[in-house]
Protein backbone atom coordinates (compact mmCIF):
# COMPACT_ATOMS: atom_id res chain seq x y z
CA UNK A 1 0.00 0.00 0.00
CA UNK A 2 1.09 3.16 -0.79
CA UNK A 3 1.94 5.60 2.38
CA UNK A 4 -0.34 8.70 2.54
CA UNK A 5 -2.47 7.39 -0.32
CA UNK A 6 -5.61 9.45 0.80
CA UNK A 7 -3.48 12.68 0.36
CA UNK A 8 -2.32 12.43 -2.86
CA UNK A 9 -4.42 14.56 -5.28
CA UNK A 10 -4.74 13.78 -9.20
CA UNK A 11 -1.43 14.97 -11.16
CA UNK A 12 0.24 12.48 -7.91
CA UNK A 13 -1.71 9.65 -8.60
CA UNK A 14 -0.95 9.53 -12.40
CA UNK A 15 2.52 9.85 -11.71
CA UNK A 16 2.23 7.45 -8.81
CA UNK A 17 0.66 4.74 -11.88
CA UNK A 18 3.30 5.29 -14.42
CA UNK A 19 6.07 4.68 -11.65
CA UNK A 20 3.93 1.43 -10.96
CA UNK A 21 4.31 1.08 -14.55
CA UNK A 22 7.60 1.28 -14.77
CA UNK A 23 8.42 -0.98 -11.55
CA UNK A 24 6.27 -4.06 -13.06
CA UNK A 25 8.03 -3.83 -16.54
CA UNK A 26 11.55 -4.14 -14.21
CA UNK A 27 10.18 -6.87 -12.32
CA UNK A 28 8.62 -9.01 -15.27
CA UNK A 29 11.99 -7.88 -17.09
CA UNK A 30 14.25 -9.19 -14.28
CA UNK A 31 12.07 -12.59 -14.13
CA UNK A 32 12.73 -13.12 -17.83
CA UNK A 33 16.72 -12.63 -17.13
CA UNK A 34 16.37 -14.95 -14.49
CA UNK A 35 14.59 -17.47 -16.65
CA UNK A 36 17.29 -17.43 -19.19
CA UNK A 37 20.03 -17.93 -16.58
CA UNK A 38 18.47 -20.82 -15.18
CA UNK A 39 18.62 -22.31 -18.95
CA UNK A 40 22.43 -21.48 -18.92
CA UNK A 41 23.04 -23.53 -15.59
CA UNK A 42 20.67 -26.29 -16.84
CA UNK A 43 21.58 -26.68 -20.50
CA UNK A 44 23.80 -29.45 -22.57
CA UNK A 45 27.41 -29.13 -20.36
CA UNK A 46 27.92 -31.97 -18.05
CA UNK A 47 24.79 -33.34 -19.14
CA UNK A 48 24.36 -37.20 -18.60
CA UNK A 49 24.00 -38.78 -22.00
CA UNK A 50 24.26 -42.57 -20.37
CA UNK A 51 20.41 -41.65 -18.58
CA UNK A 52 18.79 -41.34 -22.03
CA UNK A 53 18.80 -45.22 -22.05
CA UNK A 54 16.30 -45.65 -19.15
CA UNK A 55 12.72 -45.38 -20.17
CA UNK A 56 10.99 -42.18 -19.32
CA UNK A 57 14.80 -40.51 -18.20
CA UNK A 58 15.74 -36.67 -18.58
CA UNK A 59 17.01 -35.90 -22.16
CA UNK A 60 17.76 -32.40 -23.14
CA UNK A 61 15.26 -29.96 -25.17
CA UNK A 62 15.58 -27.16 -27.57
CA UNK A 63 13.16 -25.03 -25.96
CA UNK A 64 12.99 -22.56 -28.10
CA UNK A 65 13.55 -21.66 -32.01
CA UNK A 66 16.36 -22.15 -33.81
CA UNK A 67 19.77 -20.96 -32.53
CA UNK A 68 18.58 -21.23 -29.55
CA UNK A 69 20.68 -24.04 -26.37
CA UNK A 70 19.13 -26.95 -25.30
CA UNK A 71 17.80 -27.37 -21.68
CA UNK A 72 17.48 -30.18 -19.33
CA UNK A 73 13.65 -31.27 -20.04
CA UNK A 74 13.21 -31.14 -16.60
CA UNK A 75 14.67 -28.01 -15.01
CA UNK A 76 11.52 -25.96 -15.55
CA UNK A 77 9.88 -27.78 -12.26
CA UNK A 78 11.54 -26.36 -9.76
CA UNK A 79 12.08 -23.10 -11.26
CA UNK A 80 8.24 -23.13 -11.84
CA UNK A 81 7.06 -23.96 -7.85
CA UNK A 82 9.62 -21.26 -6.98
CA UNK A 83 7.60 -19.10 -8.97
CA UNK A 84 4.33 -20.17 -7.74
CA UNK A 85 3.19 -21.49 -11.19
CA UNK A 86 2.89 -25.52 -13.19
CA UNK A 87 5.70 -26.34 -14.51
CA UNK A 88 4.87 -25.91 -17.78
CA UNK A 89 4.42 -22.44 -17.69
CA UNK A 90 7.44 -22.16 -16.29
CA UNK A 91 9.22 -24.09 -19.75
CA UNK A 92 7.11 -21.35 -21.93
CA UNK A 93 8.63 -18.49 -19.95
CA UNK A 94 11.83 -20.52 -20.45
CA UNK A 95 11.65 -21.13 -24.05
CA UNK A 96 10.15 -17.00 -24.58
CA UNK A 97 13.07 -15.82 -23.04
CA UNK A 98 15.57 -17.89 -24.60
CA UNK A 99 13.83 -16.80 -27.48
CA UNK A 100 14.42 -13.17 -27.52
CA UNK A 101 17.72 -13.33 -25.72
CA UNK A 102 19.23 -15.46 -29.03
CA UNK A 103 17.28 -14.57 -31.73
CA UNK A 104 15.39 -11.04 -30.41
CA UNK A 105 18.23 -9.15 -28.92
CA UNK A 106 17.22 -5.64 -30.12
CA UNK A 107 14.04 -6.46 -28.54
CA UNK A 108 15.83 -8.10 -25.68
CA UNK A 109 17.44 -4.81 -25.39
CA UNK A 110 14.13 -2.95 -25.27
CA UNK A 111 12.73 -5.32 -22.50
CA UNK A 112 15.42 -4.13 -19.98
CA UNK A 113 15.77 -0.43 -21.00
CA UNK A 114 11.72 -1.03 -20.21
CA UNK A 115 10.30 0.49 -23.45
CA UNK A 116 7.71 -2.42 -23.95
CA UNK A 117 6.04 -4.63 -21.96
CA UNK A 118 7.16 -8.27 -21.27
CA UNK A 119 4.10 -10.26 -22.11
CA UNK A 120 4.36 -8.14 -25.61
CA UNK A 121 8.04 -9.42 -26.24
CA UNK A 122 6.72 -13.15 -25.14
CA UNK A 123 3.85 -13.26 -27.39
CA UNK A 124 6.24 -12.43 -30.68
CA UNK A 125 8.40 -15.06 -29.08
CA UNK A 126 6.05 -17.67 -29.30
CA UNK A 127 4.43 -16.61 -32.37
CA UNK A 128 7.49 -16.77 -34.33
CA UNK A 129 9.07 -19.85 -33.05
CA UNK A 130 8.93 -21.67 -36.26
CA UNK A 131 10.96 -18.82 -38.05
CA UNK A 132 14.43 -19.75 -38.83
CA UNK A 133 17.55 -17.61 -36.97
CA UNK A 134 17.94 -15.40 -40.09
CA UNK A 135 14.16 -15.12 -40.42
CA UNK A 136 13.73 -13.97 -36.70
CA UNK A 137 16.84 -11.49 -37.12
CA UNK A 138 15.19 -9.80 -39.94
CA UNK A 139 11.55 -9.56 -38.04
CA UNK A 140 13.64 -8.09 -34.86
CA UNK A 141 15.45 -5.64 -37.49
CA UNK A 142 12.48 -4.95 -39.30
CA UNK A 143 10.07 -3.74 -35.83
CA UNK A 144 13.09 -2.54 -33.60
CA UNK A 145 12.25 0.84 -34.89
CA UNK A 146 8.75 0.86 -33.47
CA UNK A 147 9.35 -0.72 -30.07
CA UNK A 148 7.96 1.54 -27.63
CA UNK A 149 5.88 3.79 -29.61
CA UNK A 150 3.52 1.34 -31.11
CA UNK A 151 0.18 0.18 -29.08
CA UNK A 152 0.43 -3.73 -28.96
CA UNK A 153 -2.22 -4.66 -31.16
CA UNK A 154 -0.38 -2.68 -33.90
CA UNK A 155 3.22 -3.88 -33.02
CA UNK A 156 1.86 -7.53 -33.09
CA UNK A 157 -0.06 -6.19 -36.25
CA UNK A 158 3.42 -5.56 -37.64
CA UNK A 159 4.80 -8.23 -36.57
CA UNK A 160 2.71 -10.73 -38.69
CA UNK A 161 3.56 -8.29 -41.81
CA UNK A 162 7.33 -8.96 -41.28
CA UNK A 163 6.86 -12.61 -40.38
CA UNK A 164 5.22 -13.32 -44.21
CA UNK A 165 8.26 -10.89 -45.35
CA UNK A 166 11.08 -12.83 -43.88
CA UNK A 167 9.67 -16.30 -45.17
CA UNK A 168 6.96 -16.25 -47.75
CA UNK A 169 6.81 -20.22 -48.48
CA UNK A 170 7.31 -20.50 -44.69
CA UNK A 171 3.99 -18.12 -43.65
CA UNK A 172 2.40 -20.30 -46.22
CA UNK A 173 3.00 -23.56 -45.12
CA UNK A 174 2.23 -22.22 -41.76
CA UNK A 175 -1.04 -20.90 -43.09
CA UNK A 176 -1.76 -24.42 -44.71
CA UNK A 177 -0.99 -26.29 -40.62
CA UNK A 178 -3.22 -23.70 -39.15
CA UNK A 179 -5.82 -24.99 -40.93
CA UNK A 180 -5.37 -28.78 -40.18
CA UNK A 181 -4.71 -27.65 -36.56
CA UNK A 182 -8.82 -27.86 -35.94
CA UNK A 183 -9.94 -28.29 -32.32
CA UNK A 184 -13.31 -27.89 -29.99
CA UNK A 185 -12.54 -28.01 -26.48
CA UNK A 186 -14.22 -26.48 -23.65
CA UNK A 187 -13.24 -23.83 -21.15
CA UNK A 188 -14.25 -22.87 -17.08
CA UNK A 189 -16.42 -20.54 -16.54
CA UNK A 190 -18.70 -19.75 -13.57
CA UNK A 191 -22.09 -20.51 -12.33
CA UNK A 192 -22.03 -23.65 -13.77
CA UNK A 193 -21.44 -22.76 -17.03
CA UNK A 194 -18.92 -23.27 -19.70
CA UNK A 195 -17.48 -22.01 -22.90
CA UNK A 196 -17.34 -23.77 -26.06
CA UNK A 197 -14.74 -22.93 -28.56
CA UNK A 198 -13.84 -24.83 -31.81
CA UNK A 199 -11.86 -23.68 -34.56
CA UNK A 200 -12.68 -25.15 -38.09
CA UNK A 201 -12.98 -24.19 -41.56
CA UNK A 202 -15.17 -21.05 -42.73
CA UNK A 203 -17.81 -23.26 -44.47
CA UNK A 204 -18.13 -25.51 -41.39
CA UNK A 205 -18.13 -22.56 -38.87
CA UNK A 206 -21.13 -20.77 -41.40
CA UNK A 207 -22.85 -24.02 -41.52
CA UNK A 208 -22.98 -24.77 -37.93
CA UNK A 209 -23.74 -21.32 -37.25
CA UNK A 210 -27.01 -21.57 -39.79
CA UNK A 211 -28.30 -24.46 -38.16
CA UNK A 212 -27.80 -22.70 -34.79
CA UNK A 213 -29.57 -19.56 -35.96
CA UNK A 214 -32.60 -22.28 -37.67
CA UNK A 215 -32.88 -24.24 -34.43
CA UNK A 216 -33.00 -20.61 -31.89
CA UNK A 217 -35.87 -19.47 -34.20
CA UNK A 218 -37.74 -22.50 -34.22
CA UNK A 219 -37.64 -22.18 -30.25
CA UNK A 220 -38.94 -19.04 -30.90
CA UNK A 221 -41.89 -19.75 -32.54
CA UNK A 222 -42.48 -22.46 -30.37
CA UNK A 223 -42.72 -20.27 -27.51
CA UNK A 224 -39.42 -20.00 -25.89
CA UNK A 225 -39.11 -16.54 -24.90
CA UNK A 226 -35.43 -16.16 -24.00
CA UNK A 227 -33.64 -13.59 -25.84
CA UNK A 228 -32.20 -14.72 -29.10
CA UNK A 229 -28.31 -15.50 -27.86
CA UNK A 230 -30.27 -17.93 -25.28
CA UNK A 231 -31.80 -19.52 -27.56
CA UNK A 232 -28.89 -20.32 -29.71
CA UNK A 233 -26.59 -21.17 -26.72
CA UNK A 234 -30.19 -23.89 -26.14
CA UNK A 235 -29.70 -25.09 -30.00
CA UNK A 236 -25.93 -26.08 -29.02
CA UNK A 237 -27.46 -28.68 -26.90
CA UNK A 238 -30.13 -30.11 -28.97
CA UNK A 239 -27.29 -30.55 -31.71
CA UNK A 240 -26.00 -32.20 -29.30
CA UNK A 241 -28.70 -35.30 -29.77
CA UNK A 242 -28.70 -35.07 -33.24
CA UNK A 243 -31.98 -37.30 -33.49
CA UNK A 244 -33.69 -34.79 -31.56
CA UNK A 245 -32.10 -32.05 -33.56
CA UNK A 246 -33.90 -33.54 -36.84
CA UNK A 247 -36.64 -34.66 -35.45
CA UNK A 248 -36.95 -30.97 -34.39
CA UNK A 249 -35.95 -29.52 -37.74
CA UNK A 250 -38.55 -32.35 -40.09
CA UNK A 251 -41.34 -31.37 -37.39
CA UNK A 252 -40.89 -27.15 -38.25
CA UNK A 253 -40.24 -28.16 -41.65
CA UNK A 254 -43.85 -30.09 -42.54
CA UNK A 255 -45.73 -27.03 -39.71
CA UNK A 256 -44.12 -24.98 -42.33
CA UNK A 257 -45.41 -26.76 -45.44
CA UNK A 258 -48.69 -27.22 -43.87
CA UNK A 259 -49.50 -23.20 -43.55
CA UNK A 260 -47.89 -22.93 -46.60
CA UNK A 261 -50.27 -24.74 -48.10
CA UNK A 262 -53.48 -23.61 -46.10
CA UNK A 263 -52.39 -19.89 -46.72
CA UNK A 264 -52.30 -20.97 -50.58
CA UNK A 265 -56.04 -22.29 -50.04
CA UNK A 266 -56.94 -19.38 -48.64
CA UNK A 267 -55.91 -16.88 -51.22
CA UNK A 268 -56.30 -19.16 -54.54
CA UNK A 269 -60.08 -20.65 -54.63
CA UNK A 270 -60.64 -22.81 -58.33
CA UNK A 271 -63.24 -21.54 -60.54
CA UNK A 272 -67.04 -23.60 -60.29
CA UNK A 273 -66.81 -26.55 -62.72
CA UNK A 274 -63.06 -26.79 -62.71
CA UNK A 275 -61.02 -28.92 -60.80
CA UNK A 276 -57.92 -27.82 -58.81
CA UNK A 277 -54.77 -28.42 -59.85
CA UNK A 278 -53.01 -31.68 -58.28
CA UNK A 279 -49.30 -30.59 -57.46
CA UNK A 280 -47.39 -34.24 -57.35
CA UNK A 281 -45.91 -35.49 -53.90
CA UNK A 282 -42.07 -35.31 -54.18
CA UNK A 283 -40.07 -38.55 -54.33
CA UNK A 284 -38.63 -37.41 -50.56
CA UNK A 285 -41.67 -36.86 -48.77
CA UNK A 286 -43.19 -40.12 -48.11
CA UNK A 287 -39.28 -41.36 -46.60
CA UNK A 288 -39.05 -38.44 -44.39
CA UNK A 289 -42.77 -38.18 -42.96
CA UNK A 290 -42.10 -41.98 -41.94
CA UNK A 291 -38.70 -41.00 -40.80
CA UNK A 292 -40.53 -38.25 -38.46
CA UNK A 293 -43.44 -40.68 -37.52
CA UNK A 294 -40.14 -43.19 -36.68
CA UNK A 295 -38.61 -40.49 -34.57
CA UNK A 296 -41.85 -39.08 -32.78
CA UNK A 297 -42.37 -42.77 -31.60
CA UNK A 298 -39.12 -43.45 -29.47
CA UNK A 299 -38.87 -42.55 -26.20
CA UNK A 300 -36.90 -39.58 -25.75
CA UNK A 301 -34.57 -41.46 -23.22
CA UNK A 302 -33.64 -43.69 -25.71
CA UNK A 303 -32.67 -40.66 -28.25
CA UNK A 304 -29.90 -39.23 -25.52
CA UNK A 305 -26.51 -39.87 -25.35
CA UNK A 306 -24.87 -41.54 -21.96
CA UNK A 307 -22.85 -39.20 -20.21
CA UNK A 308 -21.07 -40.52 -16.75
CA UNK A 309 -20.67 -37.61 -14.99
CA UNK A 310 -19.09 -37.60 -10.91
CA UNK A 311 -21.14 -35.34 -8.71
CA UNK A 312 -20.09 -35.11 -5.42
CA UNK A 313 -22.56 -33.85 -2.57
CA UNK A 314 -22.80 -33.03 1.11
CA UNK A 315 -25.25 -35.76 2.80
CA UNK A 316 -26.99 -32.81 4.26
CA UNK A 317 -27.67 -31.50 1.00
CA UNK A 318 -29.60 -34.58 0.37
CA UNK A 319 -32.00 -33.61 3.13
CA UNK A 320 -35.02 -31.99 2.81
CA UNK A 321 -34.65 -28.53 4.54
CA UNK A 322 -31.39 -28.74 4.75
CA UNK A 323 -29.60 -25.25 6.29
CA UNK A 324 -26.21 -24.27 6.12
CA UNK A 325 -25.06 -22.44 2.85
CA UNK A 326 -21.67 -24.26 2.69
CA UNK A 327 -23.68 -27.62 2.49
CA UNK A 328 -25.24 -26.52 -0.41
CA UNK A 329 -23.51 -26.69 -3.19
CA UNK A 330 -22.49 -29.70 -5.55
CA UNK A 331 -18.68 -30.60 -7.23
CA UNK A 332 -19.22 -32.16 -10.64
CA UNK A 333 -15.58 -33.35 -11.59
CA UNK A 334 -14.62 -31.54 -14.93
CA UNK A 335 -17.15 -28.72 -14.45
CA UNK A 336 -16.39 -27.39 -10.89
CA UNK A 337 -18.90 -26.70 -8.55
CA UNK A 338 -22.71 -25.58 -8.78
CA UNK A 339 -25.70 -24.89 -7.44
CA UNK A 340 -28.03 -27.58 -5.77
CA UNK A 341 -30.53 -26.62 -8.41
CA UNK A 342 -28.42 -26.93 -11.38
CA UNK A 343 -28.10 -30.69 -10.49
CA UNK A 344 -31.86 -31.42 -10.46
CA UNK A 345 -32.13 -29.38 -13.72
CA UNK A 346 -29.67 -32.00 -15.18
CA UNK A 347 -30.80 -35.08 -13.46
CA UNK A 348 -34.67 -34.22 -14.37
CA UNK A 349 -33.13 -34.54 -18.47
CA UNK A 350 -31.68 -37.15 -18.55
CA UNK A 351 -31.21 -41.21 -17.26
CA UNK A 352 -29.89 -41.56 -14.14
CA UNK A 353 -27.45 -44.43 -12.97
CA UNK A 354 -26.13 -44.67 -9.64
CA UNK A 355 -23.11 -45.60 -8.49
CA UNK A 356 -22.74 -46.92 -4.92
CA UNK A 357 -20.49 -44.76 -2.76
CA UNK A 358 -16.80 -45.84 -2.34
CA UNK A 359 -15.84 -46.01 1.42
CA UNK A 360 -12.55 -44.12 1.62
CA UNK A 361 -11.81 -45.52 5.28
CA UNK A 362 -12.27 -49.29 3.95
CA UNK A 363 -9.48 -49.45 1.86
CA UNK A 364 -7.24 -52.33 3.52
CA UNK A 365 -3.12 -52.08 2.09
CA UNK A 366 -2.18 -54.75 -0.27
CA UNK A 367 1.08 -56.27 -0.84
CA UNK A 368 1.08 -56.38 -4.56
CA UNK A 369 2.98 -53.36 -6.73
CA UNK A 370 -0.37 -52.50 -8.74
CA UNK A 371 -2.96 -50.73 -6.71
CA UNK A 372 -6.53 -51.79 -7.36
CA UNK A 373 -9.27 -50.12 -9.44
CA UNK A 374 -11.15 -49.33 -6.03
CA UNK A 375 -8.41 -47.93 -3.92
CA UNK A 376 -7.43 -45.87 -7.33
CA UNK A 377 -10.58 -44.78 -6.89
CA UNK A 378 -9.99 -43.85 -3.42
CA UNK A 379 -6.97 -42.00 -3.87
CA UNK A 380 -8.39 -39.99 -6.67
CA UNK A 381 -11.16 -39.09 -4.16
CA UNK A 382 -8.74 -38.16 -1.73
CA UNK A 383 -6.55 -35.78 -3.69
CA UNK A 384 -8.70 -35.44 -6.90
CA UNK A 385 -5.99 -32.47 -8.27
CA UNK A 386 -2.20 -33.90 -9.23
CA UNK A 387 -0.11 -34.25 -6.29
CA UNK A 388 2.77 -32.29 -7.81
CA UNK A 389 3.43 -28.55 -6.25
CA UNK A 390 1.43 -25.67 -8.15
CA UNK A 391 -0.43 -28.74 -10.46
CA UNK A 392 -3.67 -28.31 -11.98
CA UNK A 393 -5.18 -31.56 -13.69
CA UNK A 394 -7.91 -32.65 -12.04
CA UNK A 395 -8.90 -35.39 -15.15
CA UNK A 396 -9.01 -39.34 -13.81
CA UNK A 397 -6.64 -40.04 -16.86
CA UNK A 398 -3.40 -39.96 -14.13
CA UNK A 399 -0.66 -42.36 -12.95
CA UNK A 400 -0.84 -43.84 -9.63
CA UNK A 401 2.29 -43.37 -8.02
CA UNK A 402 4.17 -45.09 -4.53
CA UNK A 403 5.67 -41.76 -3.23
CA UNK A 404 7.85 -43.99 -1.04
CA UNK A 405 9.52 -46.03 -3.44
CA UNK A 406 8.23 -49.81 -3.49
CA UNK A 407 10.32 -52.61 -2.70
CA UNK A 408 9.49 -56.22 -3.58
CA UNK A 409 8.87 -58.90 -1.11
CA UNK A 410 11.25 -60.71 -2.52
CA UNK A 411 13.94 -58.12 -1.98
CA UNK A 412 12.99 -57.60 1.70
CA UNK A 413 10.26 -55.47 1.22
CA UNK A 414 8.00 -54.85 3.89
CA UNK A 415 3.69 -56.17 3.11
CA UNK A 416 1.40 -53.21 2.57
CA UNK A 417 3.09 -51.01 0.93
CA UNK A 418 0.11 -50.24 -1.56
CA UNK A 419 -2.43 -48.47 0.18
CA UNK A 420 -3.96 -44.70 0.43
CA UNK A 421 -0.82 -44.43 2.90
CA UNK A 422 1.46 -44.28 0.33
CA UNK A 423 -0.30 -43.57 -2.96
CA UNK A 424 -0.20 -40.13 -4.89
CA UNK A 425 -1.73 -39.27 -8.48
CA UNK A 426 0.64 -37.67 -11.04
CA UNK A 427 0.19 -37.00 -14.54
CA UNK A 428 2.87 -38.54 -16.29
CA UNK A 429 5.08 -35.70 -16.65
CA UNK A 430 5.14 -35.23 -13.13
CA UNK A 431 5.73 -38.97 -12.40
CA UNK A 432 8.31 -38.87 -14.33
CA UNK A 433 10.50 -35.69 -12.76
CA UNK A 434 9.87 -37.45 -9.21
CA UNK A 435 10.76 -40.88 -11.01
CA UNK A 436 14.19 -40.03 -12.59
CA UNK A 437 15.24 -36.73 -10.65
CA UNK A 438 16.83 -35.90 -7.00
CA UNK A 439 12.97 -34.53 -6.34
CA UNK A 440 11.18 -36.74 -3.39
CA UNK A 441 7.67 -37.04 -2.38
CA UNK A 442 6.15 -38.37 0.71
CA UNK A 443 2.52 -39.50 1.50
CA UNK A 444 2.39 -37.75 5.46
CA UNK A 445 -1.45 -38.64 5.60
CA UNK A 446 -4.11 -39.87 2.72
CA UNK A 447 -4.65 -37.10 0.42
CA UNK A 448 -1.19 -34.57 1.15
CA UNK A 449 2.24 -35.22 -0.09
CA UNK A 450 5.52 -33.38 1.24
CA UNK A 451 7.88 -32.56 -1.51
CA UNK A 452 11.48 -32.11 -1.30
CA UNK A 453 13.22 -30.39 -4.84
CA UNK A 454 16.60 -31.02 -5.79
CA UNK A 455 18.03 -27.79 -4.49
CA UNK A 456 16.69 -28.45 -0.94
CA UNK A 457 13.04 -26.65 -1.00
CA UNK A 458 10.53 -28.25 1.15
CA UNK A 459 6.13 -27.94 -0.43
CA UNK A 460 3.22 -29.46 1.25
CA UNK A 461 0.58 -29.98 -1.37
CA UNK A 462 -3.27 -31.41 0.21
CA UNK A 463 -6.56 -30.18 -0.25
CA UNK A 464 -5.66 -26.52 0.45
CA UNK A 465 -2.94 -26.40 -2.61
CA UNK A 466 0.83 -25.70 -2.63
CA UNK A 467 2.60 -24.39 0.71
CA UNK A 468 5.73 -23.66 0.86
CA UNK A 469 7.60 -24.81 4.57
CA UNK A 470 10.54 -23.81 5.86
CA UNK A 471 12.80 -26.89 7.27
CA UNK A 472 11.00 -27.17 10.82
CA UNK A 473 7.65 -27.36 9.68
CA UNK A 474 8.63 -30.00 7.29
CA UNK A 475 10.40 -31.75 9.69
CA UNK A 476 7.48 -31.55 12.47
CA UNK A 477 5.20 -33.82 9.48
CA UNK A 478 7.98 -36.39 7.79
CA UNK A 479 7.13 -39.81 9.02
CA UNK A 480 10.30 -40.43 8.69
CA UNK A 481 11.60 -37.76 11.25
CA UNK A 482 10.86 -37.80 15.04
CA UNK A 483 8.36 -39.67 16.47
CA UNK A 484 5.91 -41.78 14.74
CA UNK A 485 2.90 -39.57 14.35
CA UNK A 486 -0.75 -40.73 14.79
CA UNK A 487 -3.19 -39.53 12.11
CA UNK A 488 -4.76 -37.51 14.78
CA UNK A 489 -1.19 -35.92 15.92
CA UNK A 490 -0.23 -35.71 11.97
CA UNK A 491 -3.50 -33.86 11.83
CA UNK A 492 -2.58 -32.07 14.80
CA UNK A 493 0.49 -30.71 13.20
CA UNK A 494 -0.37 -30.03 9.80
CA UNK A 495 -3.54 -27.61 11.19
CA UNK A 496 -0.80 -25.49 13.49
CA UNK A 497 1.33 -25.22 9.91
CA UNK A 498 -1.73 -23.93 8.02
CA UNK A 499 -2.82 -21.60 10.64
CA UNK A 500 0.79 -20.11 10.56
């Protein structure tokens, strides 16, 4: 906070925002630096080739474009929990300022005299990754005189110009992979809602967009009286069943027809004596009125598509009358959490299956190396969010990993070593960087792991997130150190670290 904020009058608080300008461009500029060093003391010299032949092992990356040094593939994990962010964001901050330190320097120049803004300077990093050395030169050449004077839109507006200028058949081909790179995936939003995005070609995207518009205004006239944009979002899901989509569109298609054809009654009567003209039935119509008698007769069940979706839930909010706000609220995994009523909007639409609830606390330790499907289960319910520090997959699609290392029976292994005790999920990045690195892991109760990186760093990551603990808290919680902790004294202890 600034001191004496209240006194400041308006020419100080302008000044006051271009100083905090100016100290956030030094600090994002000084992060970048620091990211670029941390490639230097991680990159190709003294690098052990021999660990390439061990499945899954550390093997160095080029990071960035070309002319650019390899890094150790995984040196952006630590530097990313030191940051506070996944590790992958951490190798894109890597590889962007890499980037411009090799193949930008003018720009890398204007970063640190802080004439443009570092997030500007990372997205023409990333964007023009597949240029060649001598193609990114020219670019960095070519814009160097407008660094600092242009808004961002209009720099990055440039910089596409001078990308197409430096490598015509390369912008090409480029042009010709964008368009194969098609996607739809979905996004989080709030309230229980979520955003759709797909990228396609320009005849699919009209298309789509036609039907959209077709099925909205049939709602319309139908009754619906949401605005328009409602409506269409409502078409998304009914082209989501496409048999209810068509029988929707060959229902407002004969309506139509039919007051077609009594408004043609109406305004052409035949003269006395003659005999209207018959208007022959089109080869079509007979297959799709039975297709639409065919579709009107299934049960509307049957015409749904099986979704399995995880909804987790209070057992207070399953009573009637229920109080207490914090009870009421459901988790559906993959969509976040939402309202109680959301939930019976869903489950009144569709076929419901249950699924009997898993008992976390009967999950007996097995001797065997693979855990079973139901104590997977268990530990996913436990710690549905990977285990590693800053992490954000919360998908089931996740190895299931011993975070004290598993030793055979046969090699004097102890019995039970495969149990929630000892069990976190890790994508398989992650599993590998605690597999084949000097990073350790241990399970200090079901559900929350204590990390220890290679350069000594201690994180407890449960169901609050990532905490970073300096070396007495972590050594109050290791099982391994002091006295062997009850659940309840483990529980004890990890409640006095939170609250401090």
């Amino acid at each position: 906070m600034i001191a004496g904020l209240d006194e400041l009058g308006a020419t100080e608080v302008l000044l006051a925002v271009e100083e905090n300008r100016r100290r956030v461009m030094d600090a994002q500029a000084e992060l970048l630096a620091l990211a670029a060093h941390w490639c230097d003391l991680h990159g190709g010299v003294g690098f052990d080739d021999q660990r390439r032949v061990v499945p899954g092992a550390e093997v160095l990356l080029g990071l960035g474009g070309a002319g650019t040094p390899e890094v150790e593939e995984f040196a952006a994990a630590e530097f990313g929990v030191m940051r506070g962010m996944h590790p992958m964001a951490a190798r894109n901050l890597m590889a962007d300022a890499l980037d411009l330190r090799h193949r930008f320097p003018l720009l890398w120049a204007a970063v640190h005299a802080l004439r443009v803004e570092v997030w500007v300077c990372r997205k023409i990093a990333s964007s023009t990754r597949g240029l060649s050395a001598a193609a990114a030169g020219y670019v960095d050449a070519a814009i160097a005189g407008f660094v600092g004077s242009l808004p961002a839109g209009r720099l990055l507006g440039l910089v596409e110009a001078k990308v197409i200028e430096a490598d015509p058949v390369a912008a090409e081909e480029q042009r010709r992979l964008a368009e194969e790179a098609r996607f739809v995936r979905t996004s989080r939003d709030e309230h229980g809602l979520r955003v759709l995005i797909a990228r396609a070609t320009a005849g699919d995207v009209v298309l789509f967009a036609e039907v959209v518009e077709r099925i909205a205004g049939i709602l319309g006239a139908r009754g619906d009286g949401d605005v328009v944009n409602v409506r269409r979002s409502k078409a998304i899901g009914i082209l989501a069943v496409p048999a209810q989509a068509l029988k929707l569109l060959l229902e407002a298609e004969a309506e139509a027809e039919a007051e077609a054809e009594t408004q043609a009654e109406t305004e052409t009567q035949p003269v006395i004596g003659e005999a209207p003209e018959s208007e022959s039935e089109s080869e079509s119509e007979p297959a799709r009125r039975s297709l639409l008698e065919l579709l009107r007769g299934v049960a509307p069940e049957v015409l749904r598509p099986r979704v399995r979706l995880f909804v987790h839930l209070h057992h207070d909010a399953l009573s009637a009358g229920a109080g207490g706000s914090l009870n009421r609220v459901a988790r559906v995994e993959g969509l976040g959490p939402m309202t109680l009523g959301q939930v019976r909007d869903w489950l009144g639409q569709t076929t419901v299956d249950l699924v009997p609830v898993l008992d976390l606390a009967g999950q007996e330790p097995v001797d065997g190396y693979e855990f079973p499907a139901k104590m997977v289960e268990a530990v996913h319910q436990l710690q549905p969010v990977d285990a590693f520090p800053w992490a954000l997959n919360t998908g089931r699609r996740k190895d299931t990993d011993h975070p004290t290392a598993y030793v055979p029976l046969a090699r004097g292994g102890p019995p039970g070593q495969t149990g929630i005790h000892n069990a976190a999920r890790l994508t398989r990045h992650h599993h590998r960087i605690k597999t084949h690195t000097n990073w350790t892991a241990t399970t200090v109760l079901p559900g929350a792991q204590l990390w220890h990186s290679p350069h000594g760093f201690w994180f407890l990551v449960d169901h609050t997130g990532t905490h970073r603990l300096p070396e007495h808290h972590a050594t109050a919680i290791r099982p391994h150190h002091g006295p062997d902790f009850s659940p309840h004294e483990r529980n004890l202890a990890l409640a006095v670290i939170h609250a401090t």
